[in-house]
C-alpha atoms as a PDB file:
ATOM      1  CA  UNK A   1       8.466 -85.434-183.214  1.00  0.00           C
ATOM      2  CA  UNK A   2       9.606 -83.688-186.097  1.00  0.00           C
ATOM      3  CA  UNK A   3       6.993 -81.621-187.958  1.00  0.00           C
ATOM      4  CA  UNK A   4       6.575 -81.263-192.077  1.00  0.00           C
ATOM      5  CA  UNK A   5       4.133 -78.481-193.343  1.00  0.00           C
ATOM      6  CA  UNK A   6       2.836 -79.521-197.052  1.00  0.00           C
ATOM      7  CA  UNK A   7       0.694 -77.463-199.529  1.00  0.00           C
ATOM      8  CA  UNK A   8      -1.017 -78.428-202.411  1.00  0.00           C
ATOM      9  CA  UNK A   9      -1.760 -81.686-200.269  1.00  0.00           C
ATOM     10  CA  UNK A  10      -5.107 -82.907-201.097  1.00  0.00           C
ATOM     11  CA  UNK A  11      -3.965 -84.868-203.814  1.00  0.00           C
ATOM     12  CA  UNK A  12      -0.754 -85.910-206.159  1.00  0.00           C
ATOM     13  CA  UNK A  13       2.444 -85.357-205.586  1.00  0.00           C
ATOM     14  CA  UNK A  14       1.564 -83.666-202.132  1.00  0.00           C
ATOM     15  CA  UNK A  15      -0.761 -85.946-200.796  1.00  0.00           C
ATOM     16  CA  UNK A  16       2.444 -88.909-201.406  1.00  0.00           C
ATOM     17  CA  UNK A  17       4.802 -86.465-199.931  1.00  0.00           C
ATOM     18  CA  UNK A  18       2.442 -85.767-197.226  1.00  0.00           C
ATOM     19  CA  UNK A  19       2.308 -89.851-196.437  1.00  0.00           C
ATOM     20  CA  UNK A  20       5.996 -90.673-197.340  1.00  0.00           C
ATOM     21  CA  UNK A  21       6.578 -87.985-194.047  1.00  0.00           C
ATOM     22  CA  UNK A  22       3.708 -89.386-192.092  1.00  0.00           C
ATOM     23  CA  UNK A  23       5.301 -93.285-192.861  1.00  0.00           C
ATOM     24  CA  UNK A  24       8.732 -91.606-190.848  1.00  0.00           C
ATOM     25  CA  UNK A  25       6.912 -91.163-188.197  1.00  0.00           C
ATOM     26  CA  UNK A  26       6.550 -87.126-188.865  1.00  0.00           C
ATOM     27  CA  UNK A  27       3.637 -84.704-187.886  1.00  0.00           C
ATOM     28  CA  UNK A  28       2.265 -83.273-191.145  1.00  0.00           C
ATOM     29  CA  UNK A  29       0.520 -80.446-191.863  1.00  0.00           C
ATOM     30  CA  UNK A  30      -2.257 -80.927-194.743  1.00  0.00           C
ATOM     31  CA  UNK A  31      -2.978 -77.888-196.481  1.00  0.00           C
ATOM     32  CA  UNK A  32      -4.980 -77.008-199.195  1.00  0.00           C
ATOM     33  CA  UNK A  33      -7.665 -74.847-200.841  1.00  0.00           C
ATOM     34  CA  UNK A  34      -9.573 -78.295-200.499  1.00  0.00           C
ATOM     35  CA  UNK A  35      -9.758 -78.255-197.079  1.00  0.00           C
ATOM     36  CA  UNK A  36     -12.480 -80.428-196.758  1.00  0.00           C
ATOM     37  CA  UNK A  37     -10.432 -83.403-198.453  1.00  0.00           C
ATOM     38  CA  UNK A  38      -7.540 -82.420-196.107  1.00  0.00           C
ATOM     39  CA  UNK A  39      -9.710 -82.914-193.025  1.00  0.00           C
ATOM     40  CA  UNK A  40     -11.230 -86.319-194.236  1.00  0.00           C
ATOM     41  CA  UNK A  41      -7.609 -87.747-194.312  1.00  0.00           C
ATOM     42  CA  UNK A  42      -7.458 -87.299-191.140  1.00  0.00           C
ATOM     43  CA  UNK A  43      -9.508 -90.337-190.522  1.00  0.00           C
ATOM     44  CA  UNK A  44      -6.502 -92.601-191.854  1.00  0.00           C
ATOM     45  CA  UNK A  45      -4.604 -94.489-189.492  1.00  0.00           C
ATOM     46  CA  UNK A  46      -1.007 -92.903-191.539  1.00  0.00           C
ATOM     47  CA  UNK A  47      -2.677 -89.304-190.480  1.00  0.00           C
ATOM     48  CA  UNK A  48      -2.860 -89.935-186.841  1.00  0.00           C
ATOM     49  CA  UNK A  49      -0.607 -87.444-186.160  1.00  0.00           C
ATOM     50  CA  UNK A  50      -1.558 -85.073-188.836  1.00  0.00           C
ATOM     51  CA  UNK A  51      -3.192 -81.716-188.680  1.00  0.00           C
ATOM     52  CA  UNK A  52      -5.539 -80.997-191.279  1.00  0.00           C
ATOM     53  CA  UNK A  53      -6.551 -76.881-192.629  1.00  0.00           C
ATOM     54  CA  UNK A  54      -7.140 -74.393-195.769  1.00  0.00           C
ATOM     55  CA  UNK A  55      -4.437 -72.484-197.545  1.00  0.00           C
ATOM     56  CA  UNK A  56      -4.441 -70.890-200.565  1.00  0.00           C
ATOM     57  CA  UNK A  57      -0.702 -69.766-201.184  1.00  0.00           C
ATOM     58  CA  UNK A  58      -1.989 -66.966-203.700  1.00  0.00           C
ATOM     59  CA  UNK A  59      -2.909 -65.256-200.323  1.00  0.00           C
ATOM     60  CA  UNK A  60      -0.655 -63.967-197.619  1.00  0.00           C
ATOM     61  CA  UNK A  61      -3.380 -63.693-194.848  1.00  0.00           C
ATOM     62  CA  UNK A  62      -4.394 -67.439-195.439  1.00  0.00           C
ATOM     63  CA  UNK A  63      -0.673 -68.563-195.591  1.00  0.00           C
ATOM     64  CA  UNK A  64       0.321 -66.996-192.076  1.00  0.00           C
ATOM     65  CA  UNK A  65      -3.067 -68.363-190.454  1.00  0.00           C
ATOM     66  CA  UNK A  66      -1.816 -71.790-191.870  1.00  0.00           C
ATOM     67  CA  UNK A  67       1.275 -71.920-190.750  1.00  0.00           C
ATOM     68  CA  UNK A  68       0.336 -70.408-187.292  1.00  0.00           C
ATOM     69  CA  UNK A  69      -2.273 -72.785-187.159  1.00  0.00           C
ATOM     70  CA  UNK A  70       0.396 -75.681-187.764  1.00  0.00           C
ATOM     71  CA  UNK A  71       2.727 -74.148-185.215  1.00  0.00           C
ATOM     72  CA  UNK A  72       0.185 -74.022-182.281  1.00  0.00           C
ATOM     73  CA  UNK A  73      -0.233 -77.463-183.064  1.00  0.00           C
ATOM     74  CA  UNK A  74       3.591 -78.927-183.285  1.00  0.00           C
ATOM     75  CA  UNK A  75       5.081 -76.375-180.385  1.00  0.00           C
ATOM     76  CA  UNK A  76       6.114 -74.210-182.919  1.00  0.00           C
ATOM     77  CA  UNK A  77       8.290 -76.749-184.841  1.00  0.00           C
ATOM     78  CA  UNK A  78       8.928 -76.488-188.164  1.00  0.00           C
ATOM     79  CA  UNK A  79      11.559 -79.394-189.446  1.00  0.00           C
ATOM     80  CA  UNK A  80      10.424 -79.193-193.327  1.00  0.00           C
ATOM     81  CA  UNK A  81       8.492 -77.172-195.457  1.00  0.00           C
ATOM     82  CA  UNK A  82       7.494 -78.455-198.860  1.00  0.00           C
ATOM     83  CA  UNK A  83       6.691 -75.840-200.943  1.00  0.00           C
ATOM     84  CA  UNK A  84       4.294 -78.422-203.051  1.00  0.00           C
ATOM     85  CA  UNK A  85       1.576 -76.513-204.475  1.00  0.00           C
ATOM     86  CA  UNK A  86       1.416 -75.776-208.167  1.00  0.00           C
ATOM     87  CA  UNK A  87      -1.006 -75.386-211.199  1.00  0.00           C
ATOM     88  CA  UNK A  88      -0.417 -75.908-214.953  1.00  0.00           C
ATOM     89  CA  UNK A  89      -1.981 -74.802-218.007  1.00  0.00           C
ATOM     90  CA  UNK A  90      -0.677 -76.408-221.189  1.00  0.00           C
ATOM     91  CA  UNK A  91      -0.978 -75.508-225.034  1.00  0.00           C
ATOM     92  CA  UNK A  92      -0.365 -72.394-227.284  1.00  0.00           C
ATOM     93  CA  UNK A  93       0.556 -69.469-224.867  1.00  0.00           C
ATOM     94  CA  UNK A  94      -1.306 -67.299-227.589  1.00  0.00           C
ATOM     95  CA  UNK A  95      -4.548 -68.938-226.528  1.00  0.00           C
ATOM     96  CA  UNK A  96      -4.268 -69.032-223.102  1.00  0.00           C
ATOM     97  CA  UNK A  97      -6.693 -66.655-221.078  1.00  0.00           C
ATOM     98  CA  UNK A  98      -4.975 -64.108-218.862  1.00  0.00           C
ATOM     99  CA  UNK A  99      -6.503 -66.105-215.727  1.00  0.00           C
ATOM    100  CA  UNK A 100      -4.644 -69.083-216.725  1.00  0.00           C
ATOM    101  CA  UNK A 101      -1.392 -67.354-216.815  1.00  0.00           C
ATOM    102  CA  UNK A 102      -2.173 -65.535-213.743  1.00  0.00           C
ATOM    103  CA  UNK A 103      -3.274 -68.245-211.979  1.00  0.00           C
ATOM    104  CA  UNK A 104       0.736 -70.234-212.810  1.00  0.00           C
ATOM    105  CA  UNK A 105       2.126 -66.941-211.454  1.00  0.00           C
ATOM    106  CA  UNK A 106       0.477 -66.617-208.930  1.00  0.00           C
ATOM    107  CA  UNK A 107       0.861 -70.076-206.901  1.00  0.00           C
ATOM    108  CA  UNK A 108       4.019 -71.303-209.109  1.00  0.00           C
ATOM    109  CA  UNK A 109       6.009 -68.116-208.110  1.00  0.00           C
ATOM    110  CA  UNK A 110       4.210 -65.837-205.837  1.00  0.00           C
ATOM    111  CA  UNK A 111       2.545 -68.621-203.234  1.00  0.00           C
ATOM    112  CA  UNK A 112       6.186 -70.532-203.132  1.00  0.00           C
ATOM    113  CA  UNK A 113       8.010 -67.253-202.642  1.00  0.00           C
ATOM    114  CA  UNK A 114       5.290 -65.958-199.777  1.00  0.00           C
ATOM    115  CA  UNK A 115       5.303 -69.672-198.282  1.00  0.00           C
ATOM    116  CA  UNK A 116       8.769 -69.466-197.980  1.00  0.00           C
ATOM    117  CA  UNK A 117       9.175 -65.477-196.426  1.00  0.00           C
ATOM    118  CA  UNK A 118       6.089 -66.615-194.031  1.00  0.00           C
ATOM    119  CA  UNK A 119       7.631 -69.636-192.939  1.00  0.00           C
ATOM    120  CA  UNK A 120      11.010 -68.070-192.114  1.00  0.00           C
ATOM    121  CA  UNK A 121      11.107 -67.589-188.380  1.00  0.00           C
ATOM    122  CA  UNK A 122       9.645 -70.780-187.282  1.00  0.00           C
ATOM    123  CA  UNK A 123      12.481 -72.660-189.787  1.00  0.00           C
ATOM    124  CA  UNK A 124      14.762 -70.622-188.294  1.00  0.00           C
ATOM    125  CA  UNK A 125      14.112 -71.671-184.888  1.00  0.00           C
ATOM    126  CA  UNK A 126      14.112 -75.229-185.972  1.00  0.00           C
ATOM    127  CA  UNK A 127      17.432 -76.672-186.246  1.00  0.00           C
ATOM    128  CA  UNK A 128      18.590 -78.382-189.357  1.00  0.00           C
ATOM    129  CA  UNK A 129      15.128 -77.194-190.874  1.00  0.00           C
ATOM    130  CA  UNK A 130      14.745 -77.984-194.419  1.00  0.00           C
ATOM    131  CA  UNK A 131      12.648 -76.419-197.453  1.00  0.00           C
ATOM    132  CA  UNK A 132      12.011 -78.258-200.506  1.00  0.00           C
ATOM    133  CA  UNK A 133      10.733 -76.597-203.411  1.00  0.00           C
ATOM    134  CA  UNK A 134       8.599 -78.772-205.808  1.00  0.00           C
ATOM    135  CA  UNK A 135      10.552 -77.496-209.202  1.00  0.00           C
ATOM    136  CA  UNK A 136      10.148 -79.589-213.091  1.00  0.00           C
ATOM    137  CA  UNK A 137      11.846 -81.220-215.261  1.00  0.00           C
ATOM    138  CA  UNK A 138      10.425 -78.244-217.629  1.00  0.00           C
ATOM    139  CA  UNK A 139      13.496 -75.995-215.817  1.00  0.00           C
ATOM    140  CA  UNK A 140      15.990 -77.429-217.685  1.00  0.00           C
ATOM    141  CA  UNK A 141      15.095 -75.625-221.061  1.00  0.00           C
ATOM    142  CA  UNK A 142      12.152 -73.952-221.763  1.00  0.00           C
ATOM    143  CA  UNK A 143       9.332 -76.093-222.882  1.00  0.00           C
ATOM    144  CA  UNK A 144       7.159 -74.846-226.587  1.00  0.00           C
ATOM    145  CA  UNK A 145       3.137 -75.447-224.816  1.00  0.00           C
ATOM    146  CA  UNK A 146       4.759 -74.977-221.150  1.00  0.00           C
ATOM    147  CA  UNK A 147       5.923 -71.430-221.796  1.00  0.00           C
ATOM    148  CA  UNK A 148       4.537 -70.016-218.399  1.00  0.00           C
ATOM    149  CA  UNK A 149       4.626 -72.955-216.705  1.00  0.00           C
ATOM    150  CA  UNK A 150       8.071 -73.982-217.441  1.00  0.00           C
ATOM    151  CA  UNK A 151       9.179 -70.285-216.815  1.00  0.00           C
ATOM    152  CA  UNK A 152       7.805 -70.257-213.864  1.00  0.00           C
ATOM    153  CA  UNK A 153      10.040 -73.229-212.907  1.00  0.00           C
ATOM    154  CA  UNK A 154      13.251 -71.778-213.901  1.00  0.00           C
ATOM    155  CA  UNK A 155      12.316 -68.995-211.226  1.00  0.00           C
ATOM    156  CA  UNK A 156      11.976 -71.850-208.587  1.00  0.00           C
ATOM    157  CA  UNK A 157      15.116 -73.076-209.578  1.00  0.00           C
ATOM    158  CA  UNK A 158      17.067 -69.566-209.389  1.00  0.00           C
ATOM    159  CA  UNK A 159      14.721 -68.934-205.990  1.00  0.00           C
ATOM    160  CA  UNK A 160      15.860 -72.180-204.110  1.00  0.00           C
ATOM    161  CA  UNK A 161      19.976 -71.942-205.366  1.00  0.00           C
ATOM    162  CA  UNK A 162      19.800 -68.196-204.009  1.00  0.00           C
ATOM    163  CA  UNK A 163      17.999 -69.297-200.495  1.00  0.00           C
ATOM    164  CA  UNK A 164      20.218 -72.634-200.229  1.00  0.00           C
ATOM    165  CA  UNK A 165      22.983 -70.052-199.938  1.00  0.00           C
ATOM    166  CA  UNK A 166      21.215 -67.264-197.959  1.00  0.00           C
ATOM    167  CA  UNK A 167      19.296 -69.270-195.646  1.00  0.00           C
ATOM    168  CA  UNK A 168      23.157 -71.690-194.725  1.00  0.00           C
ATOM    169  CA  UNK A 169      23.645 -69.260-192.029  1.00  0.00           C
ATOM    170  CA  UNK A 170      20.724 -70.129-189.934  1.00  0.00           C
ATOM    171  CA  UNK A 171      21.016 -73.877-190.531  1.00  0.00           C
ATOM    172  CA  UNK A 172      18.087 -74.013-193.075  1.00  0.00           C
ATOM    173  CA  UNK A 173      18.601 -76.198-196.009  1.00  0.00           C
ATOM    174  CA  UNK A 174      17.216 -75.290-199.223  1.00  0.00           C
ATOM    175  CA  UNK A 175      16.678 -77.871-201.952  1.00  0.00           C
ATOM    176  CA  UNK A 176      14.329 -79.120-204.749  1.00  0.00           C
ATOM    177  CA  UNK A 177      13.392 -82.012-206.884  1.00  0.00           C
ATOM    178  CA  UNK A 178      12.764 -82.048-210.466  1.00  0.00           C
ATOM    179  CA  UNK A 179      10.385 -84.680-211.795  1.00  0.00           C
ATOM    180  CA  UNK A 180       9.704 -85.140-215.528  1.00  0.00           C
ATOM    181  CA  UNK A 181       5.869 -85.611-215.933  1.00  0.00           C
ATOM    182  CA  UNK A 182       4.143 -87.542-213.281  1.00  0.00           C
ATOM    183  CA  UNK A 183       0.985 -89.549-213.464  1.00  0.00           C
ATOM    184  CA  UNK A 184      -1.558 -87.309-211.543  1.00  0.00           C
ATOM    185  CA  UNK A 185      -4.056 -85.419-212.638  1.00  0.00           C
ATOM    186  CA  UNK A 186      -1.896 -82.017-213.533  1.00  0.00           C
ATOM    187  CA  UNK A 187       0.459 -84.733-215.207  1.00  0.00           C
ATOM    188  CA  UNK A 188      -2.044 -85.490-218.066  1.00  0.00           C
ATOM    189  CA  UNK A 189      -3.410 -82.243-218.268  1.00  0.00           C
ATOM    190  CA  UNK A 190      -0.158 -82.163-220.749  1.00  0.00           C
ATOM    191  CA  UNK A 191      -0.998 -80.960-224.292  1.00  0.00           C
ATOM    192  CA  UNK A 192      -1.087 -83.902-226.083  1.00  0.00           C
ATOM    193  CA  UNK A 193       1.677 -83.109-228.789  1.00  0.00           C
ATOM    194  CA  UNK A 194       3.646 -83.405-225.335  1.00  0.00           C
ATOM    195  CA  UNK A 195       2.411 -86.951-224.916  1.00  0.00           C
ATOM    196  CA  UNK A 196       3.926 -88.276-228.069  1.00  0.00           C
ATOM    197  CA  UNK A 197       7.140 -87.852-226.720  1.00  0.00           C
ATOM    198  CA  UNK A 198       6.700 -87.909-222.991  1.00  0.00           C
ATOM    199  CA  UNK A 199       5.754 -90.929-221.725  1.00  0.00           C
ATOM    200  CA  UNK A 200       3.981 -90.603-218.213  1.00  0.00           C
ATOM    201  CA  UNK A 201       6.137 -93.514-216.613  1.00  0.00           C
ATOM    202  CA  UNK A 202       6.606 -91.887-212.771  1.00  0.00           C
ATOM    203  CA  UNK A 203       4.425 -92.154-209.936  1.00  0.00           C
ATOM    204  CA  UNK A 204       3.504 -89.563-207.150  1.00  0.00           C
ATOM    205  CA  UNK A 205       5.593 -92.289-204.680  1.00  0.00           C
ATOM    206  CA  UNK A 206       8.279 -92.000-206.329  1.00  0.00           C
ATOM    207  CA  UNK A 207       9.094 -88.271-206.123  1.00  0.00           C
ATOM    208  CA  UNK A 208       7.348 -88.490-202.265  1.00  0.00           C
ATOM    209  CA  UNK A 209      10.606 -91.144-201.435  1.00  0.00           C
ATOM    210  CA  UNK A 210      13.179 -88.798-203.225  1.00  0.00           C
ATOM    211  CA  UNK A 211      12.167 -85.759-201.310  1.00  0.00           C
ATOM    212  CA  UNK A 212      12.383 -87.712-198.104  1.00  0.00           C
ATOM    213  CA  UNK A 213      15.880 -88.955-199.243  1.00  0.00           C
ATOM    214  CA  UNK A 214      16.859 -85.147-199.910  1.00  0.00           C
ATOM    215  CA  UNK A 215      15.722 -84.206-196.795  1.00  0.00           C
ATOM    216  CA  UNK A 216      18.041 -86.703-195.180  1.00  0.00           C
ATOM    217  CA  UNK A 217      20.752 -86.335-196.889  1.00  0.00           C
ATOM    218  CA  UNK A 218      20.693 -82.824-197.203  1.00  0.00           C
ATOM    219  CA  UNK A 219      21.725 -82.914-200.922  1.00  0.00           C
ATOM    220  CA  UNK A 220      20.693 -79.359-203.611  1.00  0.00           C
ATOM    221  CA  UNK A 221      18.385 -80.441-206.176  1.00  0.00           C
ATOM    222  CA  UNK A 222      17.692 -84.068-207.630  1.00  0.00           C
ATOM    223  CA  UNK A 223      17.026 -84.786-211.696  1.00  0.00           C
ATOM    224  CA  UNK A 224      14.292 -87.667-211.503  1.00  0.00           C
ATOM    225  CA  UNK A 225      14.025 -90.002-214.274  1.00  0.00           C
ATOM    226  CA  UNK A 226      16.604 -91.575-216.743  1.00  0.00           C
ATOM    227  CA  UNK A 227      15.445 -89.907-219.824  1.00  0.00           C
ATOM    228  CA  UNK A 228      15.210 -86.421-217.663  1.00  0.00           C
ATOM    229  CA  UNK A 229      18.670 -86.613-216.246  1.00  0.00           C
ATOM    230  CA  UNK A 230      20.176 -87.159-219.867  1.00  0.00           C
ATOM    231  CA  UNK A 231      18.900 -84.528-221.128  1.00  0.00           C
ATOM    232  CA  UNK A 232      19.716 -82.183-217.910  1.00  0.00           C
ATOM    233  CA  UNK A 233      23.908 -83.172-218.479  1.00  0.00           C
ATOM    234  CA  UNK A 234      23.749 -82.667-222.858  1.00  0.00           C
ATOM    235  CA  UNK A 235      21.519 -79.206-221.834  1.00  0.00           C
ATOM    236  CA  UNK A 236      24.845 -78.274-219.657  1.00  0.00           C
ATOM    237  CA  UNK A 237      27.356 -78.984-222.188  1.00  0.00           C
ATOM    238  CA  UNK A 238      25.265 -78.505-225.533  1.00  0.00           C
ATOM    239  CA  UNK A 239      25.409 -75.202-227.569  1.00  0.00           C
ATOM    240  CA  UNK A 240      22.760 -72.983-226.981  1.00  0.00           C
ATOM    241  CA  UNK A 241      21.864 -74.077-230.270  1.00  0.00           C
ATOM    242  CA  UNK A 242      22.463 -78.079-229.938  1.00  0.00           C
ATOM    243  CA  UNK A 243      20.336 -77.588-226.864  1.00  0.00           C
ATOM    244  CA  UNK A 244      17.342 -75.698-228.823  1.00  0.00           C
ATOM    245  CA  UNK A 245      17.481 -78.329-231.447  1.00  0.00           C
ATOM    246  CA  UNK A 246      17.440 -81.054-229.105  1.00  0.00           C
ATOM    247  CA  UNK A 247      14.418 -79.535-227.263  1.00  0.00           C
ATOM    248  CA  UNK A 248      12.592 -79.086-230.036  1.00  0.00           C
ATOM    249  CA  UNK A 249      13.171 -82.888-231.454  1.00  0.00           C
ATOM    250  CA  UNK A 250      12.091 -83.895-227.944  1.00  0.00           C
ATOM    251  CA  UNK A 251       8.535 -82.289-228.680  1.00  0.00           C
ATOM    252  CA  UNK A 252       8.417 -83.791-232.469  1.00  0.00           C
ATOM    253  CA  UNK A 253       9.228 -87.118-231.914  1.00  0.00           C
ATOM    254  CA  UNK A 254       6.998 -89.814-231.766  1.00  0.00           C
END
């Protein structure tokens, strides 16, 4: 049985990814800082197979008990890990409070990057193991109310093209998807000068069946949404100024 380790899965994006694996007839690993919600799924039928803990990616300790945790569990199989978890604070970056910034750096770039380096041996010893790192839509150009958040997905972005490289060697595939804004709960914690122009019109099952399909076909990165993947090919052939006009006329629209 082939074994998928998921943070951030409580809820969203994760918990869908979590079930879209499950549905394939996967083991999953739930983790969380809300382990208790984690455990309770276990009492679905989907999460028969499932094991169920805490992690909080901003520490090391908790992310190698996690994984080791996960590993006693699935004989030390490791097939896919989705580096899911993620936080977003939205508005002026002059009035954000230093937590909220640290908070985006710390699980948007330090828990993926730890996750990843923690992870390593047991993907290794998996063959044709997979990571997939949950990136944005905000990586294509850096978003005005996003600043941190968006920056922190351009480093995902640079992070997984360097390990999809580095890792070919030991049969790990790197990859990862980039929604536009979702309809969770981080999805409409959007400023809402954002929400004039971007409409909320993609579902957590959505993104759950195109990392599945990435997985399986083995594929480096996927644009998700019409409106998302225009704009992705006119960034790559726009001038650098075309493409800051055009960013900025995405934001004042509406």
């Amino acid at each position: 049985m082939k074994s998928v380790f998921v943070t951030g899965a409580a809820q969203g994006i994760g918990l869908a990814i979590a079930k879209a694996f499950a549905a394939e007839g996967c083991r999953v690993g739930l983790f969380d800082v809300n382990e208790d919600k984690c455990r309770s799924l276990l009492d679905e039928p989907e999460f028969e197979h499932a094991i169920a803990g805490y992690c909080d990616v901003r520490e090391s300790t908790s992310i190698m008990r996690a994984l080791s945790e996960f590993a006693a569990e699935s004989d030390g199989r490791l097939d896919v890990l989705v580096n899911n978890a993620g936080v977003l604070t939205a508005g002026d970056f002059a009035d954000q409070t230093p937590e909220q910034i640290q908070a985006m750096l710390d699980v948007n770039i330090k828990g993926l990057t730890m996750t990843a380096h923690a992870a390593f041996p047991w993907l290794r010893d998996t063959p044709k193991s997979a990571v997939v790192n949950l990136c944005s839509a905000s990586s294509i150009h850096g978003i005005p109310l996003l600043a941190v958040y968006s920056a922190s997905k351009f480093y995902v972005d640079g992070f997984t093209q360097a390990l999809n490289l580095e890792w070919e060697e030991h049969d790990i595939f790197v990859t990862s998807v980039k929604p536009p804004v979702i309809n969770t709960t981080m999805g409409h914690q959007l400023d809402p000068r954002h929400l004039k122009s971007m409409t909320i019109s993609m579902e957590a099952d959505e993104v759950a069946l195109a990392v599945v399909d990435l997985v399986k076909q083995r594929r480096l990165h996927r644009v998700l949404g019409r409106t998302t993947r225009v704009w992705y090919w006119l960034d790559r052939f726009l001038s650098s100024k075309q493409r800051r006009a055009f960013t900025a006329r995405l934001l004042s629209s509406g």
